[in-house]
Protein backbone atom coordinates (compact mmCIF):
# COMPACT_ATOMS: atom_id res chain seq x y z
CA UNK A 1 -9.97 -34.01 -8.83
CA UNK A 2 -6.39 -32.51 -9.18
CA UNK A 3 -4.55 -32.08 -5.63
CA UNK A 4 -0.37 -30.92 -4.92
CA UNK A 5 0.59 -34.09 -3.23
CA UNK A 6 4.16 -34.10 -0.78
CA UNK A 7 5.67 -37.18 0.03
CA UNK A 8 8.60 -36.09 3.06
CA UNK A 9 10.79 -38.28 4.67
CA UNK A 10 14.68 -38.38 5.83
CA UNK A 11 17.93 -39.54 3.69
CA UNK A 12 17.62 -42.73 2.23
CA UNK A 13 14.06 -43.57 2.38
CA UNK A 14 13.32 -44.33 -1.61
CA UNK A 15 11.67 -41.19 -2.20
CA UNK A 16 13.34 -41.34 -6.41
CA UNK A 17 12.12 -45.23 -6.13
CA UNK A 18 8.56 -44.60 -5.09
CA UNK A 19 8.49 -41.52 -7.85
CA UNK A 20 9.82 -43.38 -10.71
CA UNK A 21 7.37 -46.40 -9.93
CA UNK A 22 4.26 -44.09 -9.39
CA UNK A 23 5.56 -42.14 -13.08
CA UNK A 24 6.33 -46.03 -14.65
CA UNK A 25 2.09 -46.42 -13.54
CA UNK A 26 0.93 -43.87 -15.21
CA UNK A 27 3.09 -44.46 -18.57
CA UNK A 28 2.08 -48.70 -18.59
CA UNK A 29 -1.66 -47.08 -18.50
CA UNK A 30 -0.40 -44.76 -22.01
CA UNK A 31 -1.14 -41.70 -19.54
CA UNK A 32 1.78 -39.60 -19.65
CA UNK A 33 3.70 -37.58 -16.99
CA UNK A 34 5.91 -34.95 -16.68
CA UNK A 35 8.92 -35.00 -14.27
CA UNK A 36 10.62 -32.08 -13.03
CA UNK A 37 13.97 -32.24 -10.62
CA UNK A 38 16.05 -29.45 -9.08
CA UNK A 39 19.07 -28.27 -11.26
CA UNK A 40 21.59 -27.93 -8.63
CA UNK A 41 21.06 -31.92 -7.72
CA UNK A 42 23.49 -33.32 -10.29
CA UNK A 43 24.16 -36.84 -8.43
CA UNK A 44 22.40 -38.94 -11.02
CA UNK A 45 23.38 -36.29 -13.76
CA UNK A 46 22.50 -33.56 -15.23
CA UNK A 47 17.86 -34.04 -15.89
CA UNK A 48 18.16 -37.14 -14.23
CA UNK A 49 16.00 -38.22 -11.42
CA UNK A 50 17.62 -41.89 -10.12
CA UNK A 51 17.33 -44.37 -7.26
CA UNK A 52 19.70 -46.07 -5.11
CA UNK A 53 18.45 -49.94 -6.23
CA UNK A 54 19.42 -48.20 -10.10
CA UNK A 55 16.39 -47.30 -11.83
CA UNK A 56 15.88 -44.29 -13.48
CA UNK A 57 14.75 -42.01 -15.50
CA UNK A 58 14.68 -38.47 -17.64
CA UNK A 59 13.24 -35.42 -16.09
CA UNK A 60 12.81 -31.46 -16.99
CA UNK A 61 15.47 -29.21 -14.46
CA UNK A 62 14.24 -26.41 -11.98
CA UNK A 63 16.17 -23.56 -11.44
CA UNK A 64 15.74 -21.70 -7.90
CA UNK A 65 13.98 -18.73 -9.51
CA UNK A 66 11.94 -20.22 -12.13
CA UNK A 67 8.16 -20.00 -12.96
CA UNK A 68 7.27 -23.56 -12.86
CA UNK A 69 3.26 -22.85 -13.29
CA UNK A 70 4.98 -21.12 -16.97
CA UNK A 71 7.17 -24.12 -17.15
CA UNK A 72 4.27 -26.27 -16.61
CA UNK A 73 2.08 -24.54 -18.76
CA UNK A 74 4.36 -24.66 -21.53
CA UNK A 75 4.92 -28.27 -21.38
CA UNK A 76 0.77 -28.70 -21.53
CA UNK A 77 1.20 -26.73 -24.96
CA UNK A 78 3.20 -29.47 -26.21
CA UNK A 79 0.29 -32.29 -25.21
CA UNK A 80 -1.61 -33.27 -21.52
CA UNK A 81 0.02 -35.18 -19.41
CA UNK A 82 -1.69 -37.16 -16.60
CA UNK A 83 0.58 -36.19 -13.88
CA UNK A 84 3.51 -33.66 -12.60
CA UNK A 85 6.52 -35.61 -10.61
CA UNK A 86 8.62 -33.11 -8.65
CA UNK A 87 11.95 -34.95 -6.96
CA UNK A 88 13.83 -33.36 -4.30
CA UNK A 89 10.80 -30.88 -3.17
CA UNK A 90 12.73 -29.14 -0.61
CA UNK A 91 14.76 -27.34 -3.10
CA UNK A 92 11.43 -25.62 -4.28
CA UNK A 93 11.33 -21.93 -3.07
CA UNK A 94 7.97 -20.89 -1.25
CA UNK A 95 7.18 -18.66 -4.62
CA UNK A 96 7.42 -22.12 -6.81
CA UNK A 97 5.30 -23.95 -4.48
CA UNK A 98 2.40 -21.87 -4.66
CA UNK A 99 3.30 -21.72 -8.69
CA UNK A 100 2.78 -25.56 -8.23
CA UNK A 101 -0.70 -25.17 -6.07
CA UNK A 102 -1.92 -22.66 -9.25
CA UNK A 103 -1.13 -25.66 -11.35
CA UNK A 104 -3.46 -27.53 -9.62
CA UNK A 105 -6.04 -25.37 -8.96
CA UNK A 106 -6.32 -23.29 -12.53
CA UNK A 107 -4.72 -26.20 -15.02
CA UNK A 108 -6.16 -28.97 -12.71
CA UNK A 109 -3.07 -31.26 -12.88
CA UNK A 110 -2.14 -33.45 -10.39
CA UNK A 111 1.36 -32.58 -8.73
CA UNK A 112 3.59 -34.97 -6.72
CA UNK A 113 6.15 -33.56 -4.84
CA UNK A 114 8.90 -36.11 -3.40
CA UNK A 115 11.15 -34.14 -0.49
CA UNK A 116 13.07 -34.11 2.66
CA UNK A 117 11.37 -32.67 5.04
CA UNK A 118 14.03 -31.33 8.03
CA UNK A 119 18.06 -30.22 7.15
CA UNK A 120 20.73 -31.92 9.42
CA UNK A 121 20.17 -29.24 12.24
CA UNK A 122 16.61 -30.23 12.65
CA UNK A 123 14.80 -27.32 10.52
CA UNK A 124 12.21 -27.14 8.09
CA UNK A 125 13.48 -26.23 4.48
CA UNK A 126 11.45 -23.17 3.33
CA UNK A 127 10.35 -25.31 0.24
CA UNK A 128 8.96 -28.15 2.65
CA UNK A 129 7.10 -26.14 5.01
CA UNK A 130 5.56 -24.08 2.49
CA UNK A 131 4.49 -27.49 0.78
CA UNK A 132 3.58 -28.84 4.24
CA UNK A 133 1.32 -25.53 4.46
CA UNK A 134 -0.32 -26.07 1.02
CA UNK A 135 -0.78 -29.75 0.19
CA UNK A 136 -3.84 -31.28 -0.66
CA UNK A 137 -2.36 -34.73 0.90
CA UNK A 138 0.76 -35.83 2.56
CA UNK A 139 2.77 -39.08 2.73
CA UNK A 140 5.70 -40.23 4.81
CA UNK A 141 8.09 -42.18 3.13
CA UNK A 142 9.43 -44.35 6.07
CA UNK A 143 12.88 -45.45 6.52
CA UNK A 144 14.61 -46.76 9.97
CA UNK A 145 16.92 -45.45 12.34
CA UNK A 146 19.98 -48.45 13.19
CA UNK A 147 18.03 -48.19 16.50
CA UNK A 148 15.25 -50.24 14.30
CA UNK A 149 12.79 -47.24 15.05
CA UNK A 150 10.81 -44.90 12.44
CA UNK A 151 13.95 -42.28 10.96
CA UNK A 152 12.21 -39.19 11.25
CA UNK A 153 15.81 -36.71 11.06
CA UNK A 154 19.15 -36.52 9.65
CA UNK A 155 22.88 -35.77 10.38
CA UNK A 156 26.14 -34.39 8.17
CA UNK A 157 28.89 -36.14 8.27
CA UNK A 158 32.65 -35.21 7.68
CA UNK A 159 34.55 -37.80 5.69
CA UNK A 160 35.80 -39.57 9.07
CA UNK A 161 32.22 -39.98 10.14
CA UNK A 162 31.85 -37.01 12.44
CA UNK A 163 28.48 -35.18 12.55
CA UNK A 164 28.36 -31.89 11.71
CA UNK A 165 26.55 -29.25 13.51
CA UNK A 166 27.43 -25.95 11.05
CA UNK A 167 27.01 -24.95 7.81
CA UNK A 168 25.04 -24.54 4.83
CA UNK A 169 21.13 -25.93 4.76
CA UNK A 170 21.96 -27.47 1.37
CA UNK A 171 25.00 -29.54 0.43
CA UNK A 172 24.84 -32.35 -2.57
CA UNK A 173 25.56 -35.39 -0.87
CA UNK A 174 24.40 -39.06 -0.62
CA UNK A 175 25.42 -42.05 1.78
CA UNK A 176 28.65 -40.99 2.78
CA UNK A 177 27.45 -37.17 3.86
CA UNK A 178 23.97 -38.31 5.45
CA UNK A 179 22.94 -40.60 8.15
CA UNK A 180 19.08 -40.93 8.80
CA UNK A 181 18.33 -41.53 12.43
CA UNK A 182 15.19 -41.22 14.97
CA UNK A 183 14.98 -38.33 17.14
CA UNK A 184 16.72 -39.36 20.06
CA UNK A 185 20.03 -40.83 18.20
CA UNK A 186 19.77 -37.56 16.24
CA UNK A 187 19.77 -35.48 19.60
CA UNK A 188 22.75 -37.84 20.86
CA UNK A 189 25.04 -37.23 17.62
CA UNK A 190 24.09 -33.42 18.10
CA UNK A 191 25.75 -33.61 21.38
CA UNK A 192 21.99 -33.78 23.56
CA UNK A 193 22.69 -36.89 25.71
CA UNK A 194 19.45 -38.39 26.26
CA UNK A 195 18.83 -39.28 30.37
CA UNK A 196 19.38 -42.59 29.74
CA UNK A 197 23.00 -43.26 28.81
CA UNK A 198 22.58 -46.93 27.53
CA UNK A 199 20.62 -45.43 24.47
């Protein structure tokens, strides 16, 4: 049975990794899959979904207003595939999601969604909590704080390593603007000094 999958976690957690390996599955089993990434996340070039440890791989673009259960549905004209792979998820606007939940529900294709799940300020992005909302099934993708506990936020930083508390939800950037941290050293580089100062 198909189901919209989301996989959430912070910065740096191998979300593109665990993708690409799930995808690489399917395609050693001759089942093919289709994988879609968001347009304005050039870092691994234009259609590219990549991971930090180097692998790769080619993928269809989103736009912010696009129809994906047409763009799905045209791909299907071309041939079935066994799977949909959607990197950064968060980008997805709450209209798309649902688009992706029709896919699964009317063309009963499986859909993976791979996304951060909170901005650097602590909030939801609108294409995570609608996907939060909707999904079948959801997965954390750990990674750990330098604290050596579960990384469940993020922060911006400036190029001298300041956090930044202002600005824009979404900003292209990879280790050098984000720093994935648990909740209290998130709260502490906000400027909420936890009770106990040796923290």
């Amino acid at each position: 049975m198909a189901k919209l999958y989301f996989h959430y976690s912070t910065m740096n957690a191998g979300k593109s990794t665990v993708l690409l390996q799930a995808s690489h599955n399917y395609r050693e089993n001759d089942m093919d899959t289709y994988l879609l990434t968001a347009a304005l996340d050039d870092r691994a070039g234009q259609g590219r979904i990549a991971s930090r440890i180097g692998i790769g791989a080619e993928a269809d673009m989103f736009g912010p207003s696009e129809d994906l259960f047409a763009k799905v549905s045209a791909r299907l004209d071309k041939g079935d595939v066994a799977s949909i792979f959607v990197d950064e998820a968060q980008f997805l606007s709450p209209d798309q999601v649902w688009q992706l939940a029709r896919v699964v529900d009317d063309l009963r294709v499986p859909v993976l969604c791979y996304g951060l799940r909170v901005d650097f300020q602590g909030k939801l992005f609108p294409g995570s909590a609608t996907l939060l909302a909707l999904a079948d099934e959801m997965r954390e993708v750990r990674t750990i704080c330098h604290c050596g506990k579960k990384a469940t936020m993020v922060i911006r930083q400036d190029e001298s390593g300041q956090t930044i508390k202002e600005g824009a939800q979404v900003q292209i950037g990879g280790n050098e603007t984000y720093l994935s941290l648990c909740r209290r050293h998130w709260r502490k580089a906000m400027g909420d000094v936890p009770t106990d100062p040796s923290s």
